[in-house]
N, C-alpha and C. Protein backbone atom coordinates (compact mmCIF):
# COMPACT_ATOMS: atom_id res chain seq x y z
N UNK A 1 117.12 87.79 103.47
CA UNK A 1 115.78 88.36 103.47
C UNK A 1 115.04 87.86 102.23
N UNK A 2 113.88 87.65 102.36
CA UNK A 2 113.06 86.81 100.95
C UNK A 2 112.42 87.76 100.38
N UNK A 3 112.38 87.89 98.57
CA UNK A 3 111.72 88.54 98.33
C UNK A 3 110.66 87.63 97.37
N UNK A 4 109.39 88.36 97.48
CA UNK A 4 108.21 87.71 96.46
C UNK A 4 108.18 88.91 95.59
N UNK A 5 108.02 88.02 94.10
CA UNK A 5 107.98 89.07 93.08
C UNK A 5 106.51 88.56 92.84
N UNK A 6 105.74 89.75 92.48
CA UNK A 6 104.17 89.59 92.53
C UNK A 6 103.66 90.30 91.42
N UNK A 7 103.03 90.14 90.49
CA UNK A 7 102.39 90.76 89.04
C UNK A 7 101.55 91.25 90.00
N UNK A 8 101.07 92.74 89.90
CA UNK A 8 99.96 93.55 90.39
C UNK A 8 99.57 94.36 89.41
N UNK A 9 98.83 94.38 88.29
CA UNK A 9 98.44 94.22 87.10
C UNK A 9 97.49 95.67 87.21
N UNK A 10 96.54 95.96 88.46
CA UNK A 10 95.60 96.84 88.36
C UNK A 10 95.09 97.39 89.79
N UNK A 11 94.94 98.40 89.81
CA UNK A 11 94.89 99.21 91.01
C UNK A 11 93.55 98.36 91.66
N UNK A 12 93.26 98.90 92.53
CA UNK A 12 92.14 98.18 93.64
C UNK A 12 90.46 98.97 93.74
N UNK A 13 90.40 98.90 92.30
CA UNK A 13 88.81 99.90 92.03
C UNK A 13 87.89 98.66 91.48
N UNK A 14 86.78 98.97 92.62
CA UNK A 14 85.76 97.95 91.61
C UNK A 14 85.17 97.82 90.41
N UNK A 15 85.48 97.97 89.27
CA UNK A 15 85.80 98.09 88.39
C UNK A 15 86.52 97.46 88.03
N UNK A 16 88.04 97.25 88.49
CA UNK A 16 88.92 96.04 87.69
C UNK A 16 88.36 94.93 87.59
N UNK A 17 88.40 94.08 86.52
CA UNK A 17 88.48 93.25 86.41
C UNK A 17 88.38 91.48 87.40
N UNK A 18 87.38 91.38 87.57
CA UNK A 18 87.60 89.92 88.95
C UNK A 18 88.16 88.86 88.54
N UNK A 19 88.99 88.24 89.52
CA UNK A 19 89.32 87.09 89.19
C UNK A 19 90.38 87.04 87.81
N UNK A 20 91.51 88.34 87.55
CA UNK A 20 92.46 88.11 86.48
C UNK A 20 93.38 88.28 87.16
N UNK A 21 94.15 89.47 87.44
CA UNK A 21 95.27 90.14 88.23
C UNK A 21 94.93 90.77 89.20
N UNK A 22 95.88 90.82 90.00
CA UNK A 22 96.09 91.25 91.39
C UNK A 22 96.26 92.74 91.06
N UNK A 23 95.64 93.33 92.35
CA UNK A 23 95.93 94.87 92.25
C UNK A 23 97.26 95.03 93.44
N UNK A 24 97.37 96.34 93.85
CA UNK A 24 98.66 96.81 94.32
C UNK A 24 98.51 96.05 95.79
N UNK A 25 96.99 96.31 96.52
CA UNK A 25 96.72 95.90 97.71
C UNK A 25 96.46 94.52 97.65
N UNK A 26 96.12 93.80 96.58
CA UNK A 26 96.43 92.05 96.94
C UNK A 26 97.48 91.75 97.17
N UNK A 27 98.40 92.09 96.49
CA UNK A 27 99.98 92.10 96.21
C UNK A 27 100.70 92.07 97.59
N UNK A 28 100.29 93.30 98.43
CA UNK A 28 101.16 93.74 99.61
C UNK A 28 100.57 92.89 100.81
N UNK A 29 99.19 92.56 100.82
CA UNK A 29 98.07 91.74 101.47
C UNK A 29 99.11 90.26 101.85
N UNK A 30 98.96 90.19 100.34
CA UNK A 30 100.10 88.52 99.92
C UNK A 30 101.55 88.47 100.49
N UNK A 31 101.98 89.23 99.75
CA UNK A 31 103.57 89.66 100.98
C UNK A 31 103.25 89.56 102.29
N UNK A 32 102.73 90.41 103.28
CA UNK A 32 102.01 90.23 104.60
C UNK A 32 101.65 88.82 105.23
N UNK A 33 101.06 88.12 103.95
CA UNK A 33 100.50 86.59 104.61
C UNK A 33 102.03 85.83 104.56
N UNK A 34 102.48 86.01 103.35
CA UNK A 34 103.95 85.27 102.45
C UNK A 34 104.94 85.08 103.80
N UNK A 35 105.33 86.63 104.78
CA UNK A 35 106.01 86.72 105.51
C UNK A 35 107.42 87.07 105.23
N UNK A 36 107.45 87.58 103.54
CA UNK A 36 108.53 88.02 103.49
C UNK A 36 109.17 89.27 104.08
N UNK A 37 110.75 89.66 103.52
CA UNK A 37 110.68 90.97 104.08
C UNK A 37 111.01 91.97 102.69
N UNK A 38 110.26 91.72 101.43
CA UNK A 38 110.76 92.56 100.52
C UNK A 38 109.31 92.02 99.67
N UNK A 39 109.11 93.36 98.60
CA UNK A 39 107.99 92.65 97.55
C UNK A 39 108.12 93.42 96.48
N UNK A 40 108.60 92.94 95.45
CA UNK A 40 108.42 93.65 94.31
C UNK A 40 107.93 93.48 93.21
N UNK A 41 107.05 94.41 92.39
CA UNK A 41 105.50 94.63 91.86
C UNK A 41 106.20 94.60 90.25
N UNK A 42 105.62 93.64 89.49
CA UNK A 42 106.05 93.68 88.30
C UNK A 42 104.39 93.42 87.03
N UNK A 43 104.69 93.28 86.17
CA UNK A 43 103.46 93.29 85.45
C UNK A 43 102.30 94.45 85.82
N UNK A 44 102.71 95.64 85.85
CA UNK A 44 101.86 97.10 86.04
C UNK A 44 101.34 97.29 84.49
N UNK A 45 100.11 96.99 84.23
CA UNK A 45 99.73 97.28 83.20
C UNK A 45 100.23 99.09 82.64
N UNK A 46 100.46 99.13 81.45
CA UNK A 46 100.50 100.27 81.03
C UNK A 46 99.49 101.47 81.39
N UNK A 47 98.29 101.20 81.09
CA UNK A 47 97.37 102.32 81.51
C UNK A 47 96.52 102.23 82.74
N UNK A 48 97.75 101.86 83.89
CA UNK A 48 97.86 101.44 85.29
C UNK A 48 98.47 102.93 85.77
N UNK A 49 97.87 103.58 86.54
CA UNK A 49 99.40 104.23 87.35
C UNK A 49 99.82 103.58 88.45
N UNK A 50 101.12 103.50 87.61
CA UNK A 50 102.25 102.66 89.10
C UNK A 50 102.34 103.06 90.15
N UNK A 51 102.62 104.24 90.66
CA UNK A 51 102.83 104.75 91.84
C UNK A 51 101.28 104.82 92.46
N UNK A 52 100.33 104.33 91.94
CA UNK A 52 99.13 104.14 93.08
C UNK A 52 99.12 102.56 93.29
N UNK A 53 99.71 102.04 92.09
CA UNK A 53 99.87 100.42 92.80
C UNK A 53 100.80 100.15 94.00
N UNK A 54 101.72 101.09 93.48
CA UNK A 54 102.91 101.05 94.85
C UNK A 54 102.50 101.45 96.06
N UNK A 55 101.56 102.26 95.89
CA UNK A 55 101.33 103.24 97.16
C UNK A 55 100.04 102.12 97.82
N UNK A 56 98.92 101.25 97.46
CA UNK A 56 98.57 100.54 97.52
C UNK A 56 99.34 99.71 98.57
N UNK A 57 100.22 98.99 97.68
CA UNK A 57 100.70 97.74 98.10
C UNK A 57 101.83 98.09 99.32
N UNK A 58 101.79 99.42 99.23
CA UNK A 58 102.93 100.05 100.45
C UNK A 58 101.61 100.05 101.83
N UNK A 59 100.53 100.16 101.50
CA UNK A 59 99.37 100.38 102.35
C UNK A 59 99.06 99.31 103.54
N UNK A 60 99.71 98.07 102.40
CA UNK A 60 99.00 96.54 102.93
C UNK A 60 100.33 96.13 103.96
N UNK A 61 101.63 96.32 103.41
CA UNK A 61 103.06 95.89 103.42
C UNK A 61 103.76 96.32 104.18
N UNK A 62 104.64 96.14 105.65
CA UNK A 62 105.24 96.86 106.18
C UNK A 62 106.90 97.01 105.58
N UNK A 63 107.17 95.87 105.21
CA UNK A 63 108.69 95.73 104.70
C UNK A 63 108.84 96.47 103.37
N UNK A 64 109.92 96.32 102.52
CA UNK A 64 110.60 97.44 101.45
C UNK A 64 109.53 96.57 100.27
N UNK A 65 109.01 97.98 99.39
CA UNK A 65 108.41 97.66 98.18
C UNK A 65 109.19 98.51 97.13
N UNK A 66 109.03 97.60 95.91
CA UNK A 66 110.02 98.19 94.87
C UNK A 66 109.23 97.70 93.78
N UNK A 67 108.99 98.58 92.74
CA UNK A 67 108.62 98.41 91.47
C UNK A 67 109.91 97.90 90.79
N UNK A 68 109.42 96.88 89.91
CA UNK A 68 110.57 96.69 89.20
C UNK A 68 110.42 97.61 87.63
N UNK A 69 111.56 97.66 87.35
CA UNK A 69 111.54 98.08 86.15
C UNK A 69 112.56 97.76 85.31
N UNK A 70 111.86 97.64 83.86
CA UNK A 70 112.45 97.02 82.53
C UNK A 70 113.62 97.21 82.29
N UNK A 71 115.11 96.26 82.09
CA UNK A 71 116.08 96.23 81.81
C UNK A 71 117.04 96.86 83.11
N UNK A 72 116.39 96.80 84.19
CA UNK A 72 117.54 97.03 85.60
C UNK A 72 117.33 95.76 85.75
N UNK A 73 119.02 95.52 86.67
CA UNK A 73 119.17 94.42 87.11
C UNK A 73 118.95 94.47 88.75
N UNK A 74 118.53 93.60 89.35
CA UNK A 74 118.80 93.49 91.02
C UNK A 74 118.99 92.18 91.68
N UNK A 75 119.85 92.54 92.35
CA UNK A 75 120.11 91.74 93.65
C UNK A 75 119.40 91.29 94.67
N UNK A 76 119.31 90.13 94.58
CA UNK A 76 118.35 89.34 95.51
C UNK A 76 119.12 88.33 96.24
């Protein structure tokens, strides 16, 4: 099963930023086009909440989404 690891940097408010980072719903959008069956969201800015990027990118994405997080290891 393939996974794309995708920086989703900032939630999906107009307001972010154009043209820097991907929000949660480009991310899962991209997975969707990609055709993988896994996507996991790395580069969540700090004064991001994650779980709306996740929930986002869970929006766009039918297959497994996983935040990664700092100093776990995973299997791919």
């Amino acid at each position: 099963m393939d996974l794309l690891l995708a920086e989703a940097t900032w939630t999906d408010l107009p307001t972010r930023p154009a043209d820097m980072h991907m929000s949660g719903r480009q991310a899962g959008q991209t997975a969707c086009r990609a055709g993988v069956g896994r996507l996991m969201l790395t580069h969540v800015a700090p004064w991001t909440d994650a779980q709306v990027v996740l929930a986002e990118a869970r929006g766009e994405f039918v297959g497994e989404v996983l935040l990664a997080e700092q100093g776990r290891s995973y299997e791919v």
